[in-house]
Protein backbone atom coordinates (compact mmCIF):
# COMPACT_ATOMS: atom_id res chain seq x y z
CA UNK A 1 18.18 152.42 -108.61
CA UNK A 2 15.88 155.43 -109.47
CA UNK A 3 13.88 157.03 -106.49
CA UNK A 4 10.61 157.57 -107.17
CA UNK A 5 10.11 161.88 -107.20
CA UNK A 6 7.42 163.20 -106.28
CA UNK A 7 8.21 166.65 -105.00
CA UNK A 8 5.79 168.08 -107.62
CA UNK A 9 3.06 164.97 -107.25
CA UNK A 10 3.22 161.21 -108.84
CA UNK A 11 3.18 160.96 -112.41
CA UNK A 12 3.08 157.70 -113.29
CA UNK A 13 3.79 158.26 -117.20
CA UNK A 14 7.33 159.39 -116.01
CA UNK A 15 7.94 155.79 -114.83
CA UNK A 16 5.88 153.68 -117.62
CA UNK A 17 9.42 152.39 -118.42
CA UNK A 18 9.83 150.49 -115.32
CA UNK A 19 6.07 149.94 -113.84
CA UNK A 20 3.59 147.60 -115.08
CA UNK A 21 0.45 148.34 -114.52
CA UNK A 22 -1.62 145.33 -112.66
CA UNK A 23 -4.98 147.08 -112.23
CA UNK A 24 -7.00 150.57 -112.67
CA UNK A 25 -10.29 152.19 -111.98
CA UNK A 26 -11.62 155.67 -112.14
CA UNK A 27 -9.34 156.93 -108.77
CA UNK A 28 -6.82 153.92 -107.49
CA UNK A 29 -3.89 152.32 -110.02
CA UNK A 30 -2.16 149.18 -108.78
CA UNK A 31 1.11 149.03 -110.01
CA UNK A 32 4.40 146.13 -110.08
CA UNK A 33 7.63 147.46 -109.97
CA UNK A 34 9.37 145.82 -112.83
CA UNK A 35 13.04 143.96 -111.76
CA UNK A 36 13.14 146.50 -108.72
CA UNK A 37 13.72 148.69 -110.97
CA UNK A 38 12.67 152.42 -109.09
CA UNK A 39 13.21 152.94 -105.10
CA UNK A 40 10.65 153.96 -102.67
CA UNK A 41 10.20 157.88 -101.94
CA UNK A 42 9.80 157.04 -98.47
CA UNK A 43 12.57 155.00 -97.15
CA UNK A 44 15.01 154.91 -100.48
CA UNK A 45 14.32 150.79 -100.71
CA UNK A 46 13.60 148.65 -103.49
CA UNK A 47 9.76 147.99 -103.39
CA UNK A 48 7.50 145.51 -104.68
CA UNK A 49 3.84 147.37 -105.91
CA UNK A 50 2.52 150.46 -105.62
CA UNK A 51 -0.99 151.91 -104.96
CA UNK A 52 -1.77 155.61 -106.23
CA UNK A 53 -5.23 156.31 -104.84
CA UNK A 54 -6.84 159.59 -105.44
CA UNK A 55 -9.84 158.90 -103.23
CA UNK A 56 -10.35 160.76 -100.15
CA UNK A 57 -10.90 157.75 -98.00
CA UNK A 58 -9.09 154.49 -98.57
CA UNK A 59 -9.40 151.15 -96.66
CA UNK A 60 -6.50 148.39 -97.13
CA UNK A 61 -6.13 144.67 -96.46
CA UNK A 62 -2.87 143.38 -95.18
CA UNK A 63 -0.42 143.78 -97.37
CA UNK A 64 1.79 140.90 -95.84
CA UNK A 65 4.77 142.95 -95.30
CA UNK A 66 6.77 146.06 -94.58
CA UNK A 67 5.21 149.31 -95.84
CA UNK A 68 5.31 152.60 -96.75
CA UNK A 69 2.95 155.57 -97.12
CA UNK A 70 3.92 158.34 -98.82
CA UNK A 71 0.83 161.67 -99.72
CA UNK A 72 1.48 164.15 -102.10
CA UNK A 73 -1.27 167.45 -102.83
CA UNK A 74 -3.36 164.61 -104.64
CA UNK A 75 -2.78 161.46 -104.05
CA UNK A 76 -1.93 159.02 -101.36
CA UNK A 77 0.79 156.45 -102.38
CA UNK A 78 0.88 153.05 -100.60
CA UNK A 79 4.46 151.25 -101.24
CA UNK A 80 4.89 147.36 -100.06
CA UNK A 81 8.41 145.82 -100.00
């Protein structure tokens, strides 16, 4: 299983293969990790979706389960398993 990098930022184009995107607006994606196939940055575990905000303030539901944040110089990454 592929770890998600992002020592140099996200780039979600890099992972196209193995994402499908669920929904998008101007500054958030929302994001299904196809058959498990990539592994979270922040623990090394298989997740389930994956939030890339690029907002400055973000406010989240419950996600139902275990997760993981992750920021990079841009974006904050939310990771649910």
């Amino acid at each position: 299983m592929e770890r998600l990098d992002i020592s140099d930022g996200f780039d979600v184009h890099e992972y196209r293969h193995g994402l499908k995107l669920l929904q998008e607006d101007r500054e958030t994606m929302h994001l299904e990790n196809r058959s498990g196939k990539f592994a979270c940055p922040a623990c090394g575990k298989e997740f389930d979706r994956l939030l890339v905000s690029e907002k400055r303030t973000n406010t989240f539901g419950n996600p139902g389960g275990p997760f993981c944040v992750v920021r990079t110089a841009d974006q904050l990454l939310l990771l649910t398993h």
